[in-house]
PDB file of N, CA and C in Angstrom:
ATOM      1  N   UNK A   1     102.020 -36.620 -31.118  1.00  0.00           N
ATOM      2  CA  UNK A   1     102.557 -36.639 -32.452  1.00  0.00           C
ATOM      3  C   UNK A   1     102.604 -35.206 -32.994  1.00  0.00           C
ATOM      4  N   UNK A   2     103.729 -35.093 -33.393  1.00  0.00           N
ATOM      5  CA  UNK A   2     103.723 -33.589 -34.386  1.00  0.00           C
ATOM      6  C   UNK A   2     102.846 -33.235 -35.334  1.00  0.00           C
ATOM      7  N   UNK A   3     102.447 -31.948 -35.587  1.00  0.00           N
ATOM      8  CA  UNK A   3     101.558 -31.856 -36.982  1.00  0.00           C
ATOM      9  C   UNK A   3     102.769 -31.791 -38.280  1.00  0.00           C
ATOM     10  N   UNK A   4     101.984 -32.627 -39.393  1.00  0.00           N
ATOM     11  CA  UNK A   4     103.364 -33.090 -40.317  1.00  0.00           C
ATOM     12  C   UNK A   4     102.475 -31.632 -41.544  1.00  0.00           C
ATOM     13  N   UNK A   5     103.397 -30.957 -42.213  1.00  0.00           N
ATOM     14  CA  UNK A   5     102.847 -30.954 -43.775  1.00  0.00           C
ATOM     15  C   UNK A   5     103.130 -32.067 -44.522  1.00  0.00           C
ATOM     16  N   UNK A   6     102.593 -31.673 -45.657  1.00  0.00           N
ATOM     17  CA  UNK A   6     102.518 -32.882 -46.883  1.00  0.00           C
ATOM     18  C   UNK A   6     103.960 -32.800 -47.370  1.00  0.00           C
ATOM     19  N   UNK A   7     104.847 -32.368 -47.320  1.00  0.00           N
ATOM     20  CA  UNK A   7     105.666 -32.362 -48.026  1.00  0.00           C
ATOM     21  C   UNK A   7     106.727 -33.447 -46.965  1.00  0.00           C
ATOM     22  N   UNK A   8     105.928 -32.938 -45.103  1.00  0.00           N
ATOM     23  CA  UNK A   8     106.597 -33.841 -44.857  1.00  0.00           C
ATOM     24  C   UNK A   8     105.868 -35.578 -44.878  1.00  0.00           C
ATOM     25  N   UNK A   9     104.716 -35.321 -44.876  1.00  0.00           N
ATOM     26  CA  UNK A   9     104.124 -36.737 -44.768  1.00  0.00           C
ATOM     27  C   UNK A   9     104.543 -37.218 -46.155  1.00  0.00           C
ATOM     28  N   UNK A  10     105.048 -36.654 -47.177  1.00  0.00           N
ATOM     29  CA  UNK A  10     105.278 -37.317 -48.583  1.00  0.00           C
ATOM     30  C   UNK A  10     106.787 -37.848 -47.927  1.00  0.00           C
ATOM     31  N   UNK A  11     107.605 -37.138 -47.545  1.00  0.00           N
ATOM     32  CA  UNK A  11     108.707 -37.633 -47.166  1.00  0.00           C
ATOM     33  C   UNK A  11     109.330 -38.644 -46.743  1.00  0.00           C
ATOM     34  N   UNK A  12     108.339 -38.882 -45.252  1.00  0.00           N
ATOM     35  CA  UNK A  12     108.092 -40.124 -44.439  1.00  0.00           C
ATOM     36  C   UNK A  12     107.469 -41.015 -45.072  1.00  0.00           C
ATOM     37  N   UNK A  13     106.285 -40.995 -45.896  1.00  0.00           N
ATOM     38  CA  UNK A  13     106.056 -42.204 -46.580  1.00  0.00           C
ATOM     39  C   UNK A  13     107.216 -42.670 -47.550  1.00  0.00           C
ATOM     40  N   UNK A  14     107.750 -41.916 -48.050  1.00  0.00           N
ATOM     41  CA  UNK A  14     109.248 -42.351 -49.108  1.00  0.00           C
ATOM     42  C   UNK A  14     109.858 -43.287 -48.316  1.00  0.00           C
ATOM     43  N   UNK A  15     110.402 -42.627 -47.626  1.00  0.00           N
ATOM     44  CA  UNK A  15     111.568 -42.972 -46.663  1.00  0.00           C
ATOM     45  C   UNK A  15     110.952 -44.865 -46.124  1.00  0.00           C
ATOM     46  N   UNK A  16     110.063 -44.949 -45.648  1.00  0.00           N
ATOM     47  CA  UNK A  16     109.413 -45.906 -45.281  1.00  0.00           C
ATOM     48  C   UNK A  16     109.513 -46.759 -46.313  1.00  0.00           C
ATOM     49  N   UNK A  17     108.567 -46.866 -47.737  1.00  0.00           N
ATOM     50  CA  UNK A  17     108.561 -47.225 -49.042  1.00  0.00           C
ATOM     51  C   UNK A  17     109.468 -47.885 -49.756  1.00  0.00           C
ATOM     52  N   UNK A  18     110.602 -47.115 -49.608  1.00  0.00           N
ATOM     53  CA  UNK A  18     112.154 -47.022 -50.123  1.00  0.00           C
ATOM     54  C   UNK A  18     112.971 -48.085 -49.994  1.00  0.00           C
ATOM     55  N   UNK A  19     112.481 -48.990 -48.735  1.00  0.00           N
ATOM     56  CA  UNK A  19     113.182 -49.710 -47.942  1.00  0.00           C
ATOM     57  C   UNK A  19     112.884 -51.048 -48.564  1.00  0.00           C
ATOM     58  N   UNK A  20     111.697 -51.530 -49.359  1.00  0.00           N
ATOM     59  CA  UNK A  20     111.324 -52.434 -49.984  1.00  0.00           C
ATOM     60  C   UNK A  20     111.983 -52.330 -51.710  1.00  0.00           C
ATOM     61  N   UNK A  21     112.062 -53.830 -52.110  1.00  0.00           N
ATOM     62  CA  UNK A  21     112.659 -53.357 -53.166  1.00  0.00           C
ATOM     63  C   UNK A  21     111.469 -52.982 -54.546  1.00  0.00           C
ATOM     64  N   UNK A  22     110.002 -53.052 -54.206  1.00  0.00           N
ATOM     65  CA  UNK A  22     109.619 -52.305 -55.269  1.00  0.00           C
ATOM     66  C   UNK A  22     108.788 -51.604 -54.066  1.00  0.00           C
ATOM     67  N   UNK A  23     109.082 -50.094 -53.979  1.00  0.00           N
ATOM     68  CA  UNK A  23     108.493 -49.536 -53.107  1.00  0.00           C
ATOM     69  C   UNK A  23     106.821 -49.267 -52.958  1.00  0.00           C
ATOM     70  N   UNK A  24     106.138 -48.887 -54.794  1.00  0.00           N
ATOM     71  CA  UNK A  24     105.503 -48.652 -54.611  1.00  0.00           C
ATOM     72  C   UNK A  24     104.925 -49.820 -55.579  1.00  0.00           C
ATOM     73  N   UNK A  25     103.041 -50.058 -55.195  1.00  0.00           N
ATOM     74  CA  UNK A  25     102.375 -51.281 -56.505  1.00  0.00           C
ATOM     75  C   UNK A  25     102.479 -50.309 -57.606  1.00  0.00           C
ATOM     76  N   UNK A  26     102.387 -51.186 -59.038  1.00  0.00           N
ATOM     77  CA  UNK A  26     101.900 -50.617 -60.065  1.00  0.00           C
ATOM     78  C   UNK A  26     100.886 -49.565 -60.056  1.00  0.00           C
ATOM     79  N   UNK A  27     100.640 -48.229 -61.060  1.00  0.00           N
ATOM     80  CA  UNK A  27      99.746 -47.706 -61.262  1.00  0.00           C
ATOM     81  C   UNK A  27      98.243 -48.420 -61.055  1.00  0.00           C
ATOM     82  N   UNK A  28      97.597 -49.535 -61.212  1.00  0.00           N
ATOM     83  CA  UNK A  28      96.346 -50.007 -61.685  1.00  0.00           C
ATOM     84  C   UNK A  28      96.675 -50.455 -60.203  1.00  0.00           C
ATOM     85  N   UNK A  29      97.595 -51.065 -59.595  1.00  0.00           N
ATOM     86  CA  UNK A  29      97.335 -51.463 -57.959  1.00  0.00           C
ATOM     87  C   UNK A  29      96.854 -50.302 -56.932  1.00  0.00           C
ATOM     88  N   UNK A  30      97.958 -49.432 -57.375  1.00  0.00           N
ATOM     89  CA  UNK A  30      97.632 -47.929 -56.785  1.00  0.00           C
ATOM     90  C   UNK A  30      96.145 -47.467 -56.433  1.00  0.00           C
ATOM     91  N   UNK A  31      95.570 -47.489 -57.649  1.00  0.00           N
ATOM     92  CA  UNK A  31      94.540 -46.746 -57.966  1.00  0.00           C
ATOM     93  C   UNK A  31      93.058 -47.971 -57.510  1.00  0.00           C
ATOM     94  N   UNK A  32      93.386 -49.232 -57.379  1.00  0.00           N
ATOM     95  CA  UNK A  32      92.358 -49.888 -57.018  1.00  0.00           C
ATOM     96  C   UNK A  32      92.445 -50.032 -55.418  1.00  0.00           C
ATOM     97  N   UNK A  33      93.809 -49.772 -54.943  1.00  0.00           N
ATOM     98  CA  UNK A  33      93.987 -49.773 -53.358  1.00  0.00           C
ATOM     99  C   UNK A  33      93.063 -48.393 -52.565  1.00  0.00           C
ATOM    100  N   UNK A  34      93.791 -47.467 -53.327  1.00  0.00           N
ATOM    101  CA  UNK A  34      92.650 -45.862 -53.313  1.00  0.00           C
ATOM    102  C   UNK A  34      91.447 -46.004 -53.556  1.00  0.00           C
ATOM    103  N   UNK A  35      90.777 -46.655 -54.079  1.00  0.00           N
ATOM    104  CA  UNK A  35      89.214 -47.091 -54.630  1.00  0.00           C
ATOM    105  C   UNK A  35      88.869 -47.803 -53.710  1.00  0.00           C
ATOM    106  N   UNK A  36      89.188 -48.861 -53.221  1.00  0.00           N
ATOM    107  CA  UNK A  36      88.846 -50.122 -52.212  1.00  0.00           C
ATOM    108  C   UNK A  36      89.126 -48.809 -50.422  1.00  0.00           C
ATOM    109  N   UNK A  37      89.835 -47.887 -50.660  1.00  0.00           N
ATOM    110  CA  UNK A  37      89.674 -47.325 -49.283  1.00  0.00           C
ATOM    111  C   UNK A  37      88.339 -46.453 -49.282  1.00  0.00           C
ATOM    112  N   UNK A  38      87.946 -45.367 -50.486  1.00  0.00           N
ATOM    113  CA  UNK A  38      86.712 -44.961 -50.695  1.00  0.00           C
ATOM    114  C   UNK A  38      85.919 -45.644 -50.186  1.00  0.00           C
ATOM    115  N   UNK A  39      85.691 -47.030 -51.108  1.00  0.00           N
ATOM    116  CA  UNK A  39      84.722 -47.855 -50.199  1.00  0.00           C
ATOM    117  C   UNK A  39      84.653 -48.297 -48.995  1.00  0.00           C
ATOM    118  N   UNK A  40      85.605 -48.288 -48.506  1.00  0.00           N
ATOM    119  CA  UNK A  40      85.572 -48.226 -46.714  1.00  0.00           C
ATOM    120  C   UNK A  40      85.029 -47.587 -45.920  1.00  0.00           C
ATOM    121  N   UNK A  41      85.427 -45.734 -46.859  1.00  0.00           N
ATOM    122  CA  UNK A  41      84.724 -44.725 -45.800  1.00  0.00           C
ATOM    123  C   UNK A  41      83.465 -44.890 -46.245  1.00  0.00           C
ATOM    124  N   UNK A  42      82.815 -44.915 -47.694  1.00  0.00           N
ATOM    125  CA  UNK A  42      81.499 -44.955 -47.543  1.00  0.00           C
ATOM    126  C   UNK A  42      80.864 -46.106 -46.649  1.00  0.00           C
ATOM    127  N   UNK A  43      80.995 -46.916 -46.667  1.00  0.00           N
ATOM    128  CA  UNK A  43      80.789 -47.946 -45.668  1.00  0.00           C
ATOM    129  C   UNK A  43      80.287 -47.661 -44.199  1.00  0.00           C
ATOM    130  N   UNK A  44      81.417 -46.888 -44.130  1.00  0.00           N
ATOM    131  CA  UNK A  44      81.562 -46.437 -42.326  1.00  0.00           C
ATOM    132  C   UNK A  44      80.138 -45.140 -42.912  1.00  0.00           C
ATOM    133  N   UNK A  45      80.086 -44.653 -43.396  1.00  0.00           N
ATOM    134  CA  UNK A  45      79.688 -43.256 -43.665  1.00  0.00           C
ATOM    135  C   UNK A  45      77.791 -43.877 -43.838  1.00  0.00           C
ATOM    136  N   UNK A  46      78.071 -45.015 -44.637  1.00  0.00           N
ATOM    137  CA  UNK A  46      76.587 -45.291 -44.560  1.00  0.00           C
ATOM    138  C   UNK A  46      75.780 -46.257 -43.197  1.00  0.00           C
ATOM    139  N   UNK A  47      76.778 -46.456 -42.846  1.00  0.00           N
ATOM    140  CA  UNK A  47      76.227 -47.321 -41.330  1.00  0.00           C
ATOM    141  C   UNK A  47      76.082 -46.332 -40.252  1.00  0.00           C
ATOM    142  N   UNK A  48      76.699 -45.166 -40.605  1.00  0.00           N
ATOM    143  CA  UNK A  48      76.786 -43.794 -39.358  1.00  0.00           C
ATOM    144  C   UNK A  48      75.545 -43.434 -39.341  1.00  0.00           C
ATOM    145  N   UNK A  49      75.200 -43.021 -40.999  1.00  0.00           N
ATOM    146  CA  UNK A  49      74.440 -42.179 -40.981  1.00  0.00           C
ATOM    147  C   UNK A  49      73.148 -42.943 -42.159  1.00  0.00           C
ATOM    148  N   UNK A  50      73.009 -43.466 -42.761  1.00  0.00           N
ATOM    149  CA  UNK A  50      72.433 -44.220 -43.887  1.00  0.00           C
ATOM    150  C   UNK A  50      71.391 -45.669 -43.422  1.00  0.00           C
ATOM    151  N   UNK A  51      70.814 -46.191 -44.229  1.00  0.00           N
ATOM    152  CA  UNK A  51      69.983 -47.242 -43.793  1.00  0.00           C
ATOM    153  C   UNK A  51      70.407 -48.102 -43.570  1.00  0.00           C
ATOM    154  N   UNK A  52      71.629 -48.451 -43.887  1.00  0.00           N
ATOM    155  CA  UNK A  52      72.238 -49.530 -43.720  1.00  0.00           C
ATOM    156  C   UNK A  52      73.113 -49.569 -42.276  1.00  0.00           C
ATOM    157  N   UNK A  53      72.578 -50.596 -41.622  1.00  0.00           N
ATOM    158  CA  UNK A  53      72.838 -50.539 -39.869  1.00  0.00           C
ATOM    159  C   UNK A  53      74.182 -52.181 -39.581  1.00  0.00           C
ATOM    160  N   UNK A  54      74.609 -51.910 -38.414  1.00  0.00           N
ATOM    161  CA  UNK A  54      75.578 -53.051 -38.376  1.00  0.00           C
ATOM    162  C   UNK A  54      74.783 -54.255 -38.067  1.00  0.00           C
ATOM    163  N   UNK A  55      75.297 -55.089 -38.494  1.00  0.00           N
ATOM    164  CA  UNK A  55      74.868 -56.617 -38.480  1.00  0.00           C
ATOM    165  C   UNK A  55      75.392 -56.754 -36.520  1.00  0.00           C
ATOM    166  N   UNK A  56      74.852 -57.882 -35.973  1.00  0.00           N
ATOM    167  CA  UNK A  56      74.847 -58.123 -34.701  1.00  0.00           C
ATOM    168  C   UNK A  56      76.463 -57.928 -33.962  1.00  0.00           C
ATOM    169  N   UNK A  57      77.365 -58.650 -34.713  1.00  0.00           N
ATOM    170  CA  UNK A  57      79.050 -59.360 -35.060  1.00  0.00           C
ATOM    171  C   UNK A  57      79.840 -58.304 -35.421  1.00  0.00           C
ATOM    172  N   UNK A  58      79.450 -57.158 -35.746  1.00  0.00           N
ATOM    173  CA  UNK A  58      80.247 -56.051 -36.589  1.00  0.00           C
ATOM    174  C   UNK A  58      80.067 -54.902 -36.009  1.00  0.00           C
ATOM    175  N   UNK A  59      81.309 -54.398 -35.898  1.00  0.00           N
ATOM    176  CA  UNK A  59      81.246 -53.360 -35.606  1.00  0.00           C
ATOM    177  C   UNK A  59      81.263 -51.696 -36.313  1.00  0.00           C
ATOM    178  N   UNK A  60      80.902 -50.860 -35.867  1.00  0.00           N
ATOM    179  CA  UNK A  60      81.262 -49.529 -36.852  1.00  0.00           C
ATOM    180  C   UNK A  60      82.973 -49.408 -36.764  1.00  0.00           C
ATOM    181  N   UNK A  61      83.453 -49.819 -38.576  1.00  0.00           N
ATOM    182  CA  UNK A  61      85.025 -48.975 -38.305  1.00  0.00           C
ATOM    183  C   UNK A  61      85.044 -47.712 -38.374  1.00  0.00           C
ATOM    184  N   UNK A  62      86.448 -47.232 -37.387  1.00  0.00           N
ATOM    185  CA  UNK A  62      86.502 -46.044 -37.352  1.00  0.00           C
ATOM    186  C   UNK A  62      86.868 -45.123 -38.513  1.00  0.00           C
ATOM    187  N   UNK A  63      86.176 -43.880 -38.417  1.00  0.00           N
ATOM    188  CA  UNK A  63      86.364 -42.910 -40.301  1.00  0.00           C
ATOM    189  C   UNK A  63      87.232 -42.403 -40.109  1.00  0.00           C
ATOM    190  N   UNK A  64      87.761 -41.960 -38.717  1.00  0.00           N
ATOM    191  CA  UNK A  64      89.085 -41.612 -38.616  1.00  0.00           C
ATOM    192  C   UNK A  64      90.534 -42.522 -39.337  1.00  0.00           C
ATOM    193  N   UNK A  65      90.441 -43.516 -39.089  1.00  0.00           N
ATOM    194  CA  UNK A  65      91.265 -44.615 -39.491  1.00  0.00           C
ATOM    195  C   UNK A  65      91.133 -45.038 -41.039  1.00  0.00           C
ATOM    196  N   UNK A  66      89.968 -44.997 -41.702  1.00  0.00           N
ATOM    197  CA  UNK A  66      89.411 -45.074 -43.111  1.00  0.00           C
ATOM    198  C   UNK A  66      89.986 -43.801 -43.563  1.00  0.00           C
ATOM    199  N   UNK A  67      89.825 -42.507 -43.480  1.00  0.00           N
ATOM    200  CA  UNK A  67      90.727 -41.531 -43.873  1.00  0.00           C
ATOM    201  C   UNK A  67      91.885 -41.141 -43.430  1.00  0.00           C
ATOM    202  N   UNK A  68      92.563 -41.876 -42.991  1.00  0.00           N
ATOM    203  CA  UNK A  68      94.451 -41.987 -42.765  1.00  0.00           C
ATOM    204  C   UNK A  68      94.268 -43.204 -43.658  1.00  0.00           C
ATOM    205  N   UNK A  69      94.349 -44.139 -43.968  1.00  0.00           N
ATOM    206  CA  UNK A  69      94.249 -45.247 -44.963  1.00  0.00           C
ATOM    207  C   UNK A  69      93.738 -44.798 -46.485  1.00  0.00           C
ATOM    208  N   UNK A  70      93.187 -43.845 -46.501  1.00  0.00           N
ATOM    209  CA  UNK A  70      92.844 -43.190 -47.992  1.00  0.00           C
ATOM    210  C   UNK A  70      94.117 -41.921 -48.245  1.00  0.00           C
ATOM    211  N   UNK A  71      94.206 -41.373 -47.296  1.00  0.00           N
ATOM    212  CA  UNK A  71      95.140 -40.697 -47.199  1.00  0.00           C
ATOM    213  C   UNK A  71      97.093 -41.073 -47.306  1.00  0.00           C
ATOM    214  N   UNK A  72      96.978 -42.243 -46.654  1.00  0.00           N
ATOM    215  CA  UNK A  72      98.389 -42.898 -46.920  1.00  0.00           C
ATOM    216  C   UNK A  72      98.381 -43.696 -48.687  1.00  0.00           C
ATOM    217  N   UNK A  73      97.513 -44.070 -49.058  1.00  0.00           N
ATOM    218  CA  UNK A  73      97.050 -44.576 -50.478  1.00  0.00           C
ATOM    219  C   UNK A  73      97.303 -43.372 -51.513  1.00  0.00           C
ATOM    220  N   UNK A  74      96.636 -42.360 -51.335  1.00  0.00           N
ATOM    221  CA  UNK A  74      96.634 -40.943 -52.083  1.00  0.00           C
ATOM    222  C   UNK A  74      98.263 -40.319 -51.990  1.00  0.00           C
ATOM    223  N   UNK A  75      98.972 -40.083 -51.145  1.00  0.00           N
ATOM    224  CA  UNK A  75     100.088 -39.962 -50.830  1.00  0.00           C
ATOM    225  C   UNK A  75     101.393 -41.070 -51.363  1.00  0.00           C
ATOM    226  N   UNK A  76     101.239 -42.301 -51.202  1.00  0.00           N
ATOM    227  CA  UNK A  76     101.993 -43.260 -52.071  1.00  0.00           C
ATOM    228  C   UNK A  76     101.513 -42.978 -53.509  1.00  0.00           C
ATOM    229  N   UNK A  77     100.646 -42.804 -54.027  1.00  0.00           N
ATOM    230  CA  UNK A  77      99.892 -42.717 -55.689  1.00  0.00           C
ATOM    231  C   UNK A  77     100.830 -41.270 -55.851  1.00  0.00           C
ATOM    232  N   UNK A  78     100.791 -40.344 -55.260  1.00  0.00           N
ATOM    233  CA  UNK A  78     101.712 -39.128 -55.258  1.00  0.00           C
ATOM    234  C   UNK A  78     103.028 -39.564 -55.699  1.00  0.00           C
ATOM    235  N   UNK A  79     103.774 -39.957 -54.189  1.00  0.00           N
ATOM    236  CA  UNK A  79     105.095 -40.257 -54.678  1.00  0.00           C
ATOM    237  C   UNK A  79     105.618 -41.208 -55.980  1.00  0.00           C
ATOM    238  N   UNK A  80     104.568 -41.679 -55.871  1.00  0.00           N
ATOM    239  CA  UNK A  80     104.818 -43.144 -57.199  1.00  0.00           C
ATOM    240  C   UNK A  80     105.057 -42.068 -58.574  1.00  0.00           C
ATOM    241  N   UNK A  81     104.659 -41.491 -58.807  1.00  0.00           N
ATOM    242  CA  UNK A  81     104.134 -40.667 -59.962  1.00  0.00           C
ATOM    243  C   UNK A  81     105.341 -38.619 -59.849  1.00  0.00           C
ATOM    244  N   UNK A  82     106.219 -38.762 -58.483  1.00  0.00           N
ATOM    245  CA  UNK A  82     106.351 -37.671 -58.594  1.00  0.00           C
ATOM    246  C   UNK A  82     105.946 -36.110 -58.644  1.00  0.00           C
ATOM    247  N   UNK A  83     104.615 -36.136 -57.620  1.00  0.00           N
ATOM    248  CA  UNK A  83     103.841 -35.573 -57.306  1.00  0.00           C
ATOM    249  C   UNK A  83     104.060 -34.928 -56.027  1.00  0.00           C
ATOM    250  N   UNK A  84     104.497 -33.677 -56.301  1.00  0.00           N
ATOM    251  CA  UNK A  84     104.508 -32.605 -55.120  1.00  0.00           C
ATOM    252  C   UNK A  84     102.841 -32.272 -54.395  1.00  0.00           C
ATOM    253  N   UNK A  85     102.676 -32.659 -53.143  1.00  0.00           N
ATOM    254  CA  UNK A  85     101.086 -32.446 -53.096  1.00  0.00           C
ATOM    255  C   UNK A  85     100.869 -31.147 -52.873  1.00  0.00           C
ATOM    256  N   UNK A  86     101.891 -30.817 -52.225  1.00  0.00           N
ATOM    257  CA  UNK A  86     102.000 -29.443 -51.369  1.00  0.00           C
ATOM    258  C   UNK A  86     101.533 -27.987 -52.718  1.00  0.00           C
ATOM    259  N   UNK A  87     102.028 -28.498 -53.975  1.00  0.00           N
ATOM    260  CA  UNK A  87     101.883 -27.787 -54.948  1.00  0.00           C
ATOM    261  C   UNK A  87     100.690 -27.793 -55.673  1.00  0.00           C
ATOM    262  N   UNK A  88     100.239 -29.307 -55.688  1.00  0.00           N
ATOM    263  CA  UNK A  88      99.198 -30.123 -56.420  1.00  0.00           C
ATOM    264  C   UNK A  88      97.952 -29.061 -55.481  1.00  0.00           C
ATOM    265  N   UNK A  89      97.769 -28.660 -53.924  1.00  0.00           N
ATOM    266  CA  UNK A  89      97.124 -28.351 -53.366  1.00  0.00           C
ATOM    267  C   UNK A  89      96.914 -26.593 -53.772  1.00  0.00           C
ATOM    268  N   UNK A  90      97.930 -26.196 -53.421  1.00  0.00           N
ATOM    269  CA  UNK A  90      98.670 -24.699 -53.797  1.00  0.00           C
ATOM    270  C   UNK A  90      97.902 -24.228 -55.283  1.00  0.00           C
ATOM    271  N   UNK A  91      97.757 -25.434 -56.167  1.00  0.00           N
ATOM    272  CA  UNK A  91      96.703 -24.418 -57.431  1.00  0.00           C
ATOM    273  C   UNK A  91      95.633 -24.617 -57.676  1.00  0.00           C
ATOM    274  N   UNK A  92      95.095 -26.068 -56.601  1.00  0.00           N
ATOM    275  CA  UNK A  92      93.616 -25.978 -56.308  1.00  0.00           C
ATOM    276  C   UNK A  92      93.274 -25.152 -55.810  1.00  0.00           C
ATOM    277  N   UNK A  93      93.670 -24.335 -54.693  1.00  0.00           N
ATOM    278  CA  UNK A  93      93.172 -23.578 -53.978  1.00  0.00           C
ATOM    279  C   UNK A  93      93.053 -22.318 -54.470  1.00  0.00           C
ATOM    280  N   UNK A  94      94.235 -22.096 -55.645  1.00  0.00           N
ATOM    281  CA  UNK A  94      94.197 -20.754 -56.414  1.00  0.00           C
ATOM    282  C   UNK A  94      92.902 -20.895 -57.575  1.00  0.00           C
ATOM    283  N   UNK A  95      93.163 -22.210 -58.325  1.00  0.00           N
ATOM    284  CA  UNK A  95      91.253 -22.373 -59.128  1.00  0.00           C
ATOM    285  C   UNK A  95      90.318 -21.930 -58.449  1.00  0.00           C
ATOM    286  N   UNK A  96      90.076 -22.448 -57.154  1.00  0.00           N
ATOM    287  CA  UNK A  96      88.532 -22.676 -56.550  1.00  0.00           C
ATOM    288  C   UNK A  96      88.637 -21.043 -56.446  1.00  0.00           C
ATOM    289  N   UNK A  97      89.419 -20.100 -55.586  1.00  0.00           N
ATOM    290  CA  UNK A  97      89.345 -18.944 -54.569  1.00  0.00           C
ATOM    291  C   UNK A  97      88.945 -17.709 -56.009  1.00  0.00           C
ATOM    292  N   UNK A  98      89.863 -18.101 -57.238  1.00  0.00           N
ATOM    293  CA  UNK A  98      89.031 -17.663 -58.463  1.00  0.00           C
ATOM    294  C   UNK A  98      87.764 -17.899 -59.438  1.00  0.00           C
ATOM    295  N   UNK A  99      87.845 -19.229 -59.674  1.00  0.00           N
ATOM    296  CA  UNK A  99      86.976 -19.250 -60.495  1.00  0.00           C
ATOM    297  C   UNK A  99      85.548 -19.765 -59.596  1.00  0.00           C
ATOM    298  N   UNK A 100      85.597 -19.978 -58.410  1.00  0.00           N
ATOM    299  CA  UNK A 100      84.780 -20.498 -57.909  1.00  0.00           C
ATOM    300  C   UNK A 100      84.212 -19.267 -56.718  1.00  0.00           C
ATOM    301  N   UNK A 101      84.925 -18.284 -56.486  1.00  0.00           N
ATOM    302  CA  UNK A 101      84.574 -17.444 -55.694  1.00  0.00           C
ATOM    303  C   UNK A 101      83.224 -17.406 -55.771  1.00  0.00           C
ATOM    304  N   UNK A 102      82.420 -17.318 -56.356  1.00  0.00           N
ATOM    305  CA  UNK A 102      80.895 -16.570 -56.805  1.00  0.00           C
ATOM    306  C   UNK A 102      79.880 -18.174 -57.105  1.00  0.00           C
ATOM    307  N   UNK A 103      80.204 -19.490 -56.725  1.00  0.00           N
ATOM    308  CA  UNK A 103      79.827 -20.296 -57.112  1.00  0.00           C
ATOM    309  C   UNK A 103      78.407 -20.787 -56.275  1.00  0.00           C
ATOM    310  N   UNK A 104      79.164 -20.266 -55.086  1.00  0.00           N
ATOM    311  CA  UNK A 104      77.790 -20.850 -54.144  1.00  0.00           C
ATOM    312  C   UNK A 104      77.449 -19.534 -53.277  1.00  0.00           C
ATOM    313  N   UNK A 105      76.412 -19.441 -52.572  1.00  0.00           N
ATOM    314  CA  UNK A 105      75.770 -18.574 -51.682  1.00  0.00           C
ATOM    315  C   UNK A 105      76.479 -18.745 -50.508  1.00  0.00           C
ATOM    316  N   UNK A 106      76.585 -17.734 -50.254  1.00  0.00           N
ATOM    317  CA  UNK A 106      77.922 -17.352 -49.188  1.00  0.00           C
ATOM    318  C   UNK A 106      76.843 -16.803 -47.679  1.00  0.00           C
ATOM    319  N   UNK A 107      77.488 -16.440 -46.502  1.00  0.00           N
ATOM    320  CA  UNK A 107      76.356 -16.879 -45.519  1.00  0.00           C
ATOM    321  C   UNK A 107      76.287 -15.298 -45.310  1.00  0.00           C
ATOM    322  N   UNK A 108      75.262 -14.566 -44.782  1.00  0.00           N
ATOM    323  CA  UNK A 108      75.122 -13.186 -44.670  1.00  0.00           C
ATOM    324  C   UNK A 108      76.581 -12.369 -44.250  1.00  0.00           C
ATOM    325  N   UNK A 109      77.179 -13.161 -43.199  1.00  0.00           N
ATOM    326  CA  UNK A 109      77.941 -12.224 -42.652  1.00  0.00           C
ATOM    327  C   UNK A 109      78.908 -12.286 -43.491  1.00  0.00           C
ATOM    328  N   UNK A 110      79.463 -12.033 -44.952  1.00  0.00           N
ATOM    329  CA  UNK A 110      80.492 -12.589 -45.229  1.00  0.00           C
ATOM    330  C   UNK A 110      80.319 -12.077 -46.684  1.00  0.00           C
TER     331      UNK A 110
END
């Protein structure tokens, strides 16, 4: 598989989306579909690593697969709303690299 940017993975999810006649759920569906995947990865995240162990019948899901599923959720909530991520990303990265430069302890060599 190719490596996609966001602008193209926003694309391909459109394109896909598009094809239904209400492409994307409501805002409040959106946002509880994105919530219900969180809880997935924590899930996976606390059976990995946390006290909570698999039952006999169950298996560990994969976090790989839990974050492409949070990720395709976050990306539809994008397009729904008209949300460039590629940009949305572009001035996080300009906040943090400023205002956050000096935030945490940085490692000797560096």
């Amino acid at each position: 598989m190719e490596d996609k940017n966001l602008s193209q993975m926003q694309k391909e999810i459109d394109n896909w989306a598009n094809q239904f006649t209400e492409p994307y759920f409501p805002p409040l569906s959106r946002m509880a579909a994105m919530t219900e995947e969180v809880g997935e990865i924590a899930r996976v995240i606390n059976r990995m690593y946390g006290s909570k162990k698999n039952k006999e019948n169950e298996g560990i899901r994969d976090l790989e697969e839990e974050l492409g599923d949070l990720l395709f959720s976050l990306v539809c909530m994008a397009n729904a709303e008209k949300i460039d991520l590629r940009q949305a990303y572009e001035r996080k990265m300009d906040k943090i690299l400023k205002r956050d430069s000096y935030r945490w302890e940085r490692k000797d060599n560096q």
